[in-house]
Protein backbone atom coordinates (compact mmCIF):
# COMPACT_ATOMS: atom_id res chain seq x y z
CA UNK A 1 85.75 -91.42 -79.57
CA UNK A 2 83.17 -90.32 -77.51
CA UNK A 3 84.77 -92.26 -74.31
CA UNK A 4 87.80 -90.90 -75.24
CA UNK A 5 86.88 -86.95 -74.73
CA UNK A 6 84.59 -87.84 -71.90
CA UNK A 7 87.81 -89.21 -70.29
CA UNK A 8 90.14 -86.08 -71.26
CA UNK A 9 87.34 -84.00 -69.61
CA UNK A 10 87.59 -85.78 -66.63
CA UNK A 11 91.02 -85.50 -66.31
CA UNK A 12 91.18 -82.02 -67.21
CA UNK A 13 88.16 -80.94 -64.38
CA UNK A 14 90.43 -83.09 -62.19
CA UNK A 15 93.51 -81.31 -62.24
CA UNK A 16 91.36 -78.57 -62.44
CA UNK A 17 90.37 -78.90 -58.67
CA UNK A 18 93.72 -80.82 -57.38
CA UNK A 19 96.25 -78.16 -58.44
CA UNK A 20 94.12 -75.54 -56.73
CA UNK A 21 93.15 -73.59 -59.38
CA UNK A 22 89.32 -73.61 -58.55
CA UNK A 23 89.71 -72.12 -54.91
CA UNK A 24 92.59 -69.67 -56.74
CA UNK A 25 89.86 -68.40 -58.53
CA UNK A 26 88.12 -68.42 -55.00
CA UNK A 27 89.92 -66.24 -53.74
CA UNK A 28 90.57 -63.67 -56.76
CA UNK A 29 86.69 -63.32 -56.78
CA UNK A 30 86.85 -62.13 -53.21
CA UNK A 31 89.28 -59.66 -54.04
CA UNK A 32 87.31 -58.16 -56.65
CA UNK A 33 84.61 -58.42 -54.49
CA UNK A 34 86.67 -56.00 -52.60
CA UNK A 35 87.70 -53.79 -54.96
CA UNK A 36 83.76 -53.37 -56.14
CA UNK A 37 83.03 -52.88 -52.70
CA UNK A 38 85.50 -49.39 -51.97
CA UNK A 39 85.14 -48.77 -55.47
CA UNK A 40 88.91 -49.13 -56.58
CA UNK A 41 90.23 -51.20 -59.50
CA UNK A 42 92.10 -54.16 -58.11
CA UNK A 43 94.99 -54.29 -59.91
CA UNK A 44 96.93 -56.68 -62.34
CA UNK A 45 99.68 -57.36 -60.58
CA UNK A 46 98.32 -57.66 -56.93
CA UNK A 47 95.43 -59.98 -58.57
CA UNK A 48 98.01 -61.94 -60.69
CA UNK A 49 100.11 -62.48 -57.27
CA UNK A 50 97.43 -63.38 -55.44
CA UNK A 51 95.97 -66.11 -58.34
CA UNK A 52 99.32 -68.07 -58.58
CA UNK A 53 100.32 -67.25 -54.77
CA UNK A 54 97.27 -68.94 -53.72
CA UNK A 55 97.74 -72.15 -55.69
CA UNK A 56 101.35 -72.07 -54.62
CA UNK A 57 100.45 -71.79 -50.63
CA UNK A 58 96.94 -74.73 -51.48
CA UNK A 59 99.16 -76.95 -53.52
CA UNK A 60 102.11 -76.81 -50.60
CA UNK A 61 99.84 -77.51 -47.76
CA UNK A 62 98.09 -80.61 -49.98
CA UNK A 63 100.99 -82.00 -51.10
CA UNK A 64 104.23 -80.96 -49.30
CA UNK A 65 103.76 -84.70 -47.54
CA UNK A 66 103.92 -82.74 -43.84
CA UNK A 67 100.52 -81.64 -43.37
CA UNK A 68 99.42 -85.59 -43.97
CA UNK A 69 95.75 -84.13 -45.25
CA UNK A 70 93.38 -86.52 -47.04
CA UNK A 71 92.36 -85.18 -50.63
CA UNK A 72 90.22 -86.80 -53.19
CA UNK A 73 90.71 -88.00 -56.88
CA UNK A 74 94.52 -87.42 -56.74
CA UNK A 75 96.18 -90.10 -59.26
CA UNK A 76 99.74 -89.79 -61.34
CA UNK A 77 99.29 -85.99 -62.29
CA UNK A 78 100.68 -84.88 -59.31
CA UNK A 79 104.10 -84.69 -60.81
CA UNK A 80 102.08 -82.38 -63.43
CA UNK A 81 100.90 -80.39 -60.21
CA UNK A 82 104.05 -80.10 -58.68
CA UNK A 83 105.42 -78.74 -61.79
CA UNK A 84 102.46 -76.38 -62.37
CA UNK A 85 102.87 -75.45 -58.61
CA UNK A 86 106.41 -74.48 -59.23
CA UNK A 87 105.93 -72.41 -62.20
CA UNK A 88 102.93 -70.40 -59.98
CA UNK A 89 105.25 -69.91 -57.35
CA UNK A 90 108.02 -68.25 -59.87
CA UNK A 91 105.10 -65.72 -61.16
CA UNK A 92 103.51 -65.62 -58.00
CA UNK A 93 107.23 -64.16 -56.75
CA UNK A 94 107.66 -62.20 -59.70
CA UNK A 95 104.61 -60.10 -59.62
CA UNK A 96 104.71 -59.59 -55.52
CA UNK A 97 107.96 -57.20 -56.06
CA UNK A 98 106.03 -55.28 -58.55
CA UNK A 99 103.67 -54.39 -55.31
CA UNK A 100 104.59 -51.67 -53.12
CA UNK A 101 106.52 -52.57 -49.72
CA UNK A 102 103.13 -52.46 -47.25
CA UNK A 103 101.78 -54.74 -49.70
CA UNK A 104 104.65 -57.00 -50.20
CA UNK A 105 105.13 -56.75 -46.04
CA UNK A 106 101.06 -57.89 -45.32
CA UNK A 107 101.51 -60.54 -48.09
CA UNK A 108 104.79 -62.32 -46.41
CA UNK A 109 102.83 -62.16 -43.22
CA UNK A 110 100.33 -64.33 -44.99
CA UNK A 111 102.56 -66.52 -46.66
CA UNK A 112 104.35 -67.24 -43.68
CA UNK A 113 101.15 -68.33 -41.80
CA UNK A 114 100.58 -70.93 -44.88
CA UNK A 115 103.75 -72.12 -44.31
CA UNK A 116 103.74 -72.75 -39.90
CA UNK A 117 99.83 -74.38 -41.13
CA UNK A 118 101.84 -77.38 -42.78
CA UNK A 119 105.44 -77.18 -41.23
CA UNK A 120 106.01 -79.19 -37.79
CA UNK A 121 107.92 -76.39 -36.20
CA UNK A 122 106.12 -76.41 -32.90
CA UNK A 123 106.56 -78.47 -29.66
CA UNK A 124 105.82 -82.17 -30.27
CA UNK A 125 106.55 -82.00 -34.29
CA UNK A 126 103.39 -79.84 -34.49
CA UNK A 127 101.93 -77.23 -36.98
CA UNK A 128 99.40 -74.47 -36.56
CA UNK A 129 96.58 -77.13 -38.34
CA UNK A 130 97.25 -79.52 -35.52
CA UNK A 131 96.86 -77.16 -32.65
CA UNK A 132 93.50 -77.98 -31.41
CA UNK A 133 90.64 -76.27 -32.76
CA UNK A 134 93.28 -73.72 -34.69
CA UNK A 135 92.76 -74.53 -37.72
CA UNK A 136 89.73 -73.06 -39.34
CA UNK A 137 90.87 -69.72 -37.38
CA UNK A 138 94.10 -69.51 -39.63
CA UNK A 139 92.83 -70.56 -42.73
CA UNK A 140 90.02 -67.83 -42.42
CA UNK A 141 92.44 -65.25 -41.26
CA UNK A 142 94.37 -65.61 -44.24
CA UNK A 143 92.01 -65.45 -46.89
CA UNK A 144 90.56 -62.10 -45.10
CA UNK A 145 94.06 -60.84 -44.82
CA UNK A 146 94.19 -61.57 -48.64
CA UNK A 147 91.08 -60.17 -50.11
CA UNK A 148 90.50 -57.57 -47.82
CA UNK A 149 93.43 -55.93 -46.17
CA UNK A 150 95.43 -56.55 -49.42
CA UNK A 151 93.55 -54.53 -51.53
CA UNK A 152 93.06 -51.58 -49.31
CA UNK A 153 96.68 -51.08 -48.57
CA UNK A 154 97.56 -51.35 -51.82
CA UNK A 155 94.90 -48.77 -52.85
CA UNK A 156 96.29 -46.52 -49.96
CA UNK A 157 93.03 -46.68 -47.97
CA UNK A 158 92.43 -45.18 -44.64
CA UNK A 159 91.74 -48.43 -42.27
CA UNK A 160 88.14 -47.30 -41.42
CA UNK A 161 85.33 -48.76 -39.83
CA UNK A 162 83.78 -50.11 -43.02
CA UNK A 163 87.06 -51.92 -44.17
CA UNK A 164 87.00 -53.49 -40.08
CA UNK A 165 83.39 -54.34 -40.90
CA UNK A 166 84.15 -55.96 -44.09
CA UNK A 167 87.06 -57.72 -42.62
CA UNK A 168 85.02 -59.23 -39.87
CA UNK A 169 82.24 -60.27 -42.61
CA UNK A 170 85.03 -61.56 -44.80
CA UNK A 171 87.18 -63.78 -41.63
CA UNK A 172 82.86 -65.02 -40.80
CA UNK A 173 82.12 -66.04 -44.18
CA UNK A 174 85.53 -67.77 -44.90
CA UNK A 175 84.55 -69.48 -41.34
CA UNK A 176 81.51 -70.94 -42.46
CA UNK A 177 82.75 -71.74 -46.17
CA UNK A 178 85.11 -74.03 -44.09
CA UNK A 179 82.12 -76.08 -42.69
CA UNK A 180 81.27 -78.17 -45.25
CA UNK A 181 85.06 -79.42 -45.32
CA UNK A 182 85.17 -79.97 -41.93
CA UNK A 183 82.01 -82.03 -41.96
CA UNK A 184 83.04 -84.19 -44.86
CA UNK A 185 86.36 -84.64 -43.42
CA UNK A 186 85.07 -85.66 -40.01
CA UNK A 187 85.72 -89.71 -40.50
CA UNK A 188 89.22 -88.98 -41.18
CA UNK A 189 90.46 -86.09 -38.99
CA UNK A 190 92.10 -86.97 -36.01
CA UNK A 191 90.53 -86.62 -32.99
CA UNK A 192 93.45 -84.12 -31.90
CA UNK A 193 92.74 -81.55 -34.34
CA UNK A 194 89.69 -80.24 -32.22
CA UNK A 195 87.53 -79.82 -35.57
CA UNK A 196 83.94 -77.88 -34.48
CA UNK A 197 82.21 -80.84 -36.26
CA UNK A 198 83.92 -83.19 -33.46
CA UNK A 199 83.55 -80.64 -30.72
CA UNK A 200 79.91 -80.30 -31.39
CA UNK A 201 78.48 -82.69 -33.86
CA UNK A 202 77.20 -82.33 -37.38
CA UNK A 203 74.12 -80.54 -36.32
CA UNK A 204 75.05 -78.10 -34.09
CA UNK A 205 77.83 -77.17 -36.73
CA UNK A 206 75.25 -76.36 -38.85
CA UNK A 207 73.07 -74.42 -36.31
CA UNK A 208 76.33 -72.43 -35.93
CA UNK A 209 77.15 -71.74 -39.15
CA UNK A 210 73.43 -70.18 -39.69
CA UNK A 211 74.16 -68.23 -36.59
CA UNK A 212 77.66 -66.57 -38.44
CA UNK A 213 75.61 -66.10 -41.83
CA UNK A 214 72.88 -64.22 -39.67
CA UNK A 215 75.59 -62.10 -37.95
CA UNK A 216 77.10 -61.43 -41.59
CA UNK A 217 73.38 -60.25 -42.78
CA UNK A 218 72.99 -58.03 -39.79
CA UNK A 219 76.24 -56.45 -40.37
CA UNK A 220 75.77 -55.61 -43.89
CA UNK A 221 72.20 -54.00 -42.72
CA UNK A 222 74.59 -51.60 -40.38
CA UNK A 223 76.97 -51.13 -43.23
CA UNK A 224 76.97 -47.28 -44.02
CA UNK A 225 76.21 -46.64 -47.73
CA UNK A 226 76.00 -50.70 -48.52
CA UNK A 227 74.66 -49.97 -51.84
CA UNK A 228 71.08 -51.98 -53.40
CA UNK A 229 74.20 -53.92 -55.36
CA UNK A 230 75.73 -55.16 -52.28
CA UNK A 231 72.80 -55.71 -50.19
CA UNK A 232 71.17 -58.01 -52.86
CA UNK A 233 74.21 -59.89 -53.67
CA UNK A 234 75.14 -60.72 -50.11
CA UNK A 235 71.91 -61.53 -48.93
CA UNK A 236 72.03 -64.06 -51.99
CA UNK A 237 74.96 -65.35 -51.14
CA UNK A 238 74.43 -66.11 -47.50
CA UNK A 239 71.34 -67.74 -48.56
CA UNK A 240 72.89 -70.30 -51.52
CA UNK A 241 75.73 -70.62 -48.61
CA UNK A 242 73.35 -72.08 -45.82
CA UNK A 243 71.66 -74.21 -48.12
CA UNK A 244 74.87 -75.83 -48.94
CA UNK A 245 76.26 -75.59 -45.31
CA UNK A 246 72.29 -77.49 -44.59
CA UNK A 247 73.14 -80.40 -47.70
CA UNK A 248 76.38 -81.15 -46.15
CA UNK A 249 77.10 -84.59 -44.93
CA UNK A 250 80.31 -86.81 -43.62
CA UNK A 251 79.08 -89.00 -46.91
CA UNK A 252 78.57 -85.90 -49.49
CA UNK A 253 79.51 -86.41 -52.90
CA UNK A 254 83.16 -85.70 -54.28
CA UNK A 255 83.14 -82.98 -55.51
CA UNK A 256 80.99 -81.37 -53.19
CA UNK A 257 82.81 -78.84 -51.24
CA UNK A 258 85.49 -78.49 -53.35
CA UNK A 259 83.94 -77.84 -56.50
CA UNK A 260 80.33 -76.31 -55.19
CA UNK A 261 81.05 -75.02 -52.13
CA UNK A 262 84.45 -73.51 -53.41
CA UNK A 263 82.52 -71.95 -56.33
CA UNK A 264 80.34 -70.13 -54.04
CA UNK A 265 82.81 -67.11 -54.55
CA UNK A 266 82.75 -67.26 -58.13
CA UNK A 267 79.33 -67.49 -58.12
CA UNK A 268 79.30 -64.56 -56.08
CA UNK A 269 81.54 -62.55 -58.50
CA UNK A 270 78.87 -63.23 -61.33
CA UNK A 271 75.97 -62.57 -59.41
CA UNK A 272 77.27 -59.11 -58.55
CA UNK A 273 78.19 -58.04 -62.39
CA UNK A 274 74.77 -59.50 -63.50
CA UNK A 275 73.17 -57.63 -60.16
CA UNK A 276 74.80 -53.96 -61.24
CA UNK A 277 74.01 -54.29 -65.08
CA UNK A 278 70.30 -54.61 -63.33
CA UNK A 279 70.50 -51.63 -61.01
């Protein structure tokens, strides 16, 4: 019996991670993030879209068969995922034409960026991930368009300079998030792609990446107003993230970036609740 639930765990933490739903969560954290940040509530529907629209754009790129990515621990659920991915994309549809039209208009731009990442439109049957040395630039452009330009327009915010300053923090830390992938992927990647960890090596990748989180620090020390909340938390965070930027290896364990590294925006979430109930 015991065998038997340790198994149904496993498969349950499994899908879990392959149908997205762990970086989904990801990415809703760094909206909220956002939200605490300019001190508007983030609301249902944009963080409903952007829950199931994320696992919709994750799950197409993984598994749409064009990208040809390598992902771990995937066995016969992936009908399961496709049909989860399905369903996400319905809601994720339904609740964008609840948004208003700036909103709807910034998240088609996004989605349509997902989609030239994995479709071989370009000369030579290419996509945006196979453009040399592209692909960490898109994938971090996205998420910041999502979790910080997304929010403010929908709140009606003025563009000003601390949204630009957040924006540049956000697009930095997605950046460096993306290290640890690009590491452990660096015995399968081809040599085409351009990744920074084949440009540069393993080390310097990681000398870079502490260069970014030290950037991200000194902007939030110029950050008008940053708030003893915000200050803590980040410096936190950029801390726990160059520790696990440091760990990272082309022989890390499984679920090493996608599970700990992925949860560092979760984590981040928490920590900034548990921070304010504090201060």
């Amino acid at each position: 019996m015991y065998f038997c639930w340790v198994n149904l765990g496993h498969r349950i933490f499994n899908f879990y991670i392959n149908s997205s739903i762990h970086v989904s969560l990801a990415v809703v954290s760094l909206l909220a993030i956002t939200g605490f940040y300019f001190k508007e509530t983030v609301t249902f529907n944009l963080t409903t879209f952007v829950f199931f629209g994320s696992i919709t754009g994750y799950n197409f790129v993984k598994y749409s068969g064009i990208a040809k990515l390598h992902w771990y621990g995937l066995t016969s659920s992936l009908k399961s995922i496709q049909l989860f991915s399905l369903v996400s994309f319905l809601l994720a549809i339904y609740f964008l034409f609840k948004l208003p039209f700036q909103v709807i208009f910034l998240a088609l731009f996004s989605g349509i960026l997902t989609v030239l990442y994995a479709l071989p439109i370009f000369p030579k049957r290419r996509n945006l991930r196979a453009i040399n040395g592209l692909k960490i630039y898109v994938i971090a452009l996205v998420w910041c368009l999502i979790t910080v330009f997304l929010p403010v327009v929908n709140a009606d915010l003025p563009l000003d300079f601390a949204v630009i300053i957040l924006g540049i923090q956000r697009f930095l830390f997605v950046f460096v998030l993306i290290l640890p992938f690009e590491i452990r992927d660096l015995k399968y990647d081809d040599d085409a792609l351009g990744t920074i960890p084949r440009r540069i090596g393993v080390k310097n990748t990681k000398y870079l990446g502490f260069v970014i989180l030290f950037i991200i620090f000194l902007l939030e020390i110029i950050t008008e107003g940053s708030g003893v909340q915000k200050f803590i938390s980040t410096s936190l965070i950029v801390i726990s993230t160059f520790l696990l930027l440091q760990f990272s290896s082309t022989n890390q364990k499984k679920y090493y970036a996608s599970f700990f590294v992925e949860a560092i925006p979760i984590a981040w979430i928490v920590l900034l609740w548990v921070i304010m109930q504090l201060f």
